[in-house]
C-alpha atoms as a PDB file:
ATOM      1  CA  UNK A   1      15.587  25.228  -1.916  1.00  0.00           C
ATOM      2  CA  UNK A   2      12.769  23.799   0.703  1.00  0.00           C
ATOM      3  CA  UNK A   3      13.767  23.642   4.086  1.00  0.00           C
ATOM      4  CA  UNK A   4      11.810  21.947   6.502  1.00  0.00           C
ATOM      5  CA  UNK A   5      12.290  20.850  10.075  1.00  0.00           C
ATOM      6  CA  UNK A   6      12.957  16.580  10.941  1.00  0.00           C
ATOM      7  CA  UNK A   7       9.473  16.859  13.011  1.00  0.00           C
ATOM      8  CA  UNK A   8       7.787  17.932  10.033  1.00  0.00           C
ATOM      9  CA  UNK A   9       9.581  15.550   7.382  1.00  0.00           C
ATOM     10  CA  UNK A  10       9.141  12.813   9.579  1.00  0.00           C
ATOM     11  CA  UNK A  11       5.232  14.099   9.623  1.00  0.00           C
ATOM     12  CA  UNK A  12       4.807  13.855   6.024  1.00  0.00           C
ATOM     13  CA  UNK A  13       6.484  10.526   5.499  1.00  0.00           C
ATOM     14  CA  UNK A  14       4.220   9.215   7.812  1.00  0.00           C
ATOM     15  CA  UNK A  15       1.452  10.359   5.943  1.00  0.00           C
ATOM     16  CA  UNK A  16       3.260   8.821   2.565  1.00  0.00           C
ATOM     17  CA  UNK A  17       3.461   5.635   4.134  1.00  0.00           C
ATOM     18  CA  UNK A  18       0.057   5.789   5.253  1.00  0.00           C
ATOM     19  CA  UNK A  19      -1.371   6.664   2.005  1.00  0.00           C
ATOM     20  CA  UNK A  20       0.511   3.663   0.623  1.00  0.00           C
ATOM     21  CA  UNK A  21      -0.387   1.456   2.674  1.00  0.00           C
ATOM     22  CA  UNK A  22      -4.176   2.196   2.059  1.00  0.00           C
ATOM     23  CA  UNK A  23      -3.489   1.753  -2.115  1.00  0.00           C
ATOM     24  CA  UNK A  24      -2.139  -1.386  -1.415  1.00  0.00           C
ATOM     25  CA  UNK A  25      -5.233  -2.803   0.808  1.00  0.00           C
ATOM     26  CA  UNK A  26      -7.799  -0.800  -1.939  1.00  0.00           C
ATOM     27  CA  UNK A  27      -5.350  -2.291  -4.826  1.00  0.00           C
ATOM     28  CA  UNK A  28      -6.268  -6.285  -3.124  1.00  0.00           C
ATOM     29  CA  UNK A  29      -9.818  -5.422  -2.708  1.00  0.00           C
ATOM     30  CA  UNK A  30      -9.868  -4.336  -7.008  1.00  0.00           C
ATOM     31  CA  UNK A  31      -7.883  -7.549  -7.858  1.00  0.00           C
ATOM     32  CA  UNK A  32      -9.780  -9.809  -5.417  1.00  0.00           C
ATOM     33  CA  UNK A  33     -12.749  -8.477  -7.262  1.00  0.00           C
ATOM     34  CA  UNK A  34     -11.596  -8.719 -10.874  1.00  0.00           C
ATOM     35  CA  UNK A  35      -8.272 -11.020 -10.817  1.00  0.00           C
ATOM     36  CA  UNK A  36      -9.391 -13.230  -8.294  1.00  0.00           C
ATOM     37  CA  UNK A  37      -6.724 -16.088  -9.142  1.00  0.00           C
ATOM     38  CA  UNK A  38      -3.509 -13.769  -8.891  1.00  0.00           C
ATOM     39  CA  UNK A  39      -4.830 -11.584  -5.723  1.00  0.00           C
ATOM     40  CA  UNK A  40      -2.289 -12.769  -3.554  1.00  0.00           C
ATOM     41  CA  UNK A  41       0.586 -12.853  -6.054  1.00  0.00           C
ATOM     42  CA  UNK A  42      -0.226  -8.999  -7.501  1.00  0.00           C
ATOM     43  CA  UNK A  43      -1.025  -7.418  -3.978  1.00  0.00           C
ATOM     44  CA  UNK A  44       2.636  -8.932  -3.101  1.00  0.00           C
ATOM     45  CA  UNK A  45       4.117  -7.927  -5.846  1.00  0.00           C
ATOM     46  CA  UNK A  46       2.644  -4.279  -5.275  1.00  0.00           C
ATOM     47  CA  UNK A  47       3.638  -4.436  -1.306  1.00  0.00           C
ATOM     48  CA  UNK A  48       7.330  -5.141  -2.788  1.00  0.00           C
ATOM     49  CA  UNK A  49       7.735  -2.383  -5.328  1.00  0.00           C
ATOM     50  CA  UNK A  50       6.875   0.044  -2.180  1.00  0.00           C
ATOM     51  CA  UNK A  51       8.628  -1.814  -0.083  1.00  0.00           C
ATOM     52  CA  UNK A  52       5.109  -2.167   3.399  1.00  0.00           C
ATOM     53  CA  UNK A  53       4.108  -5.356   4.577  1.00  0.00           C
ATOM     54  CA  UNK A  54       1.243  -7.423   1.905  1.00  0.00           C
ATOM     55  CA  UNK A  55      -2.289  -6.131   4.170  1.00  0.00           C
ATOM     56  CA  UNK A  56      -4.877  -8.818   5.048  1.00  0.00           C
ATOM     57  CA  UNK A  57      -6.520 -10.466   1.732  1.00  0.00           C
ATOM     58  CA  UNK A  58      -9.767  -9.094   1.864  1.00  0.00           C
ATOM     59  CA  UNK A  59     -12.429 -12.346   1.300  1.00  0.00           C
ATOM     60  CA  UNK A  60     -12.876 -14.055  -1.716  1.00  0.00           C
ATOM     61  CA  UNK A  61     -16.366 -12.904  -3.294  1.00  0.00           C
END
């Protein structure tokens, strides 16, 4: 069994979300750079499945 207090549960899904929310703008920079056509649609598609907000599209190159 773990136990752990709210302050520090709360702590470490913070740090989830944060982590996520950095794949997801590193995940539209990768298919800006190699799927430039379906950026939008995959880093959308990707925001959904973890359920954050799509980041800024990074330019097109």
């Amino acid at each position: 069994m773990v136990e752990l207090r709210v302050a520090e549960l709360r702590h470490l899904l913070t740090g989830v979300e944060r982590d996520l929310a950095d794949f997801l703008t590193r995940a539209a920079d990768w298919s800006s750079r190699h799927l430039p056509g379906h950026c939008a649609p995959v880093t959308a598609a990707l925001a959904r499945l973890v359920d954050l907000p799509v980041p800024p599209m990074p330019p097109k190159p």
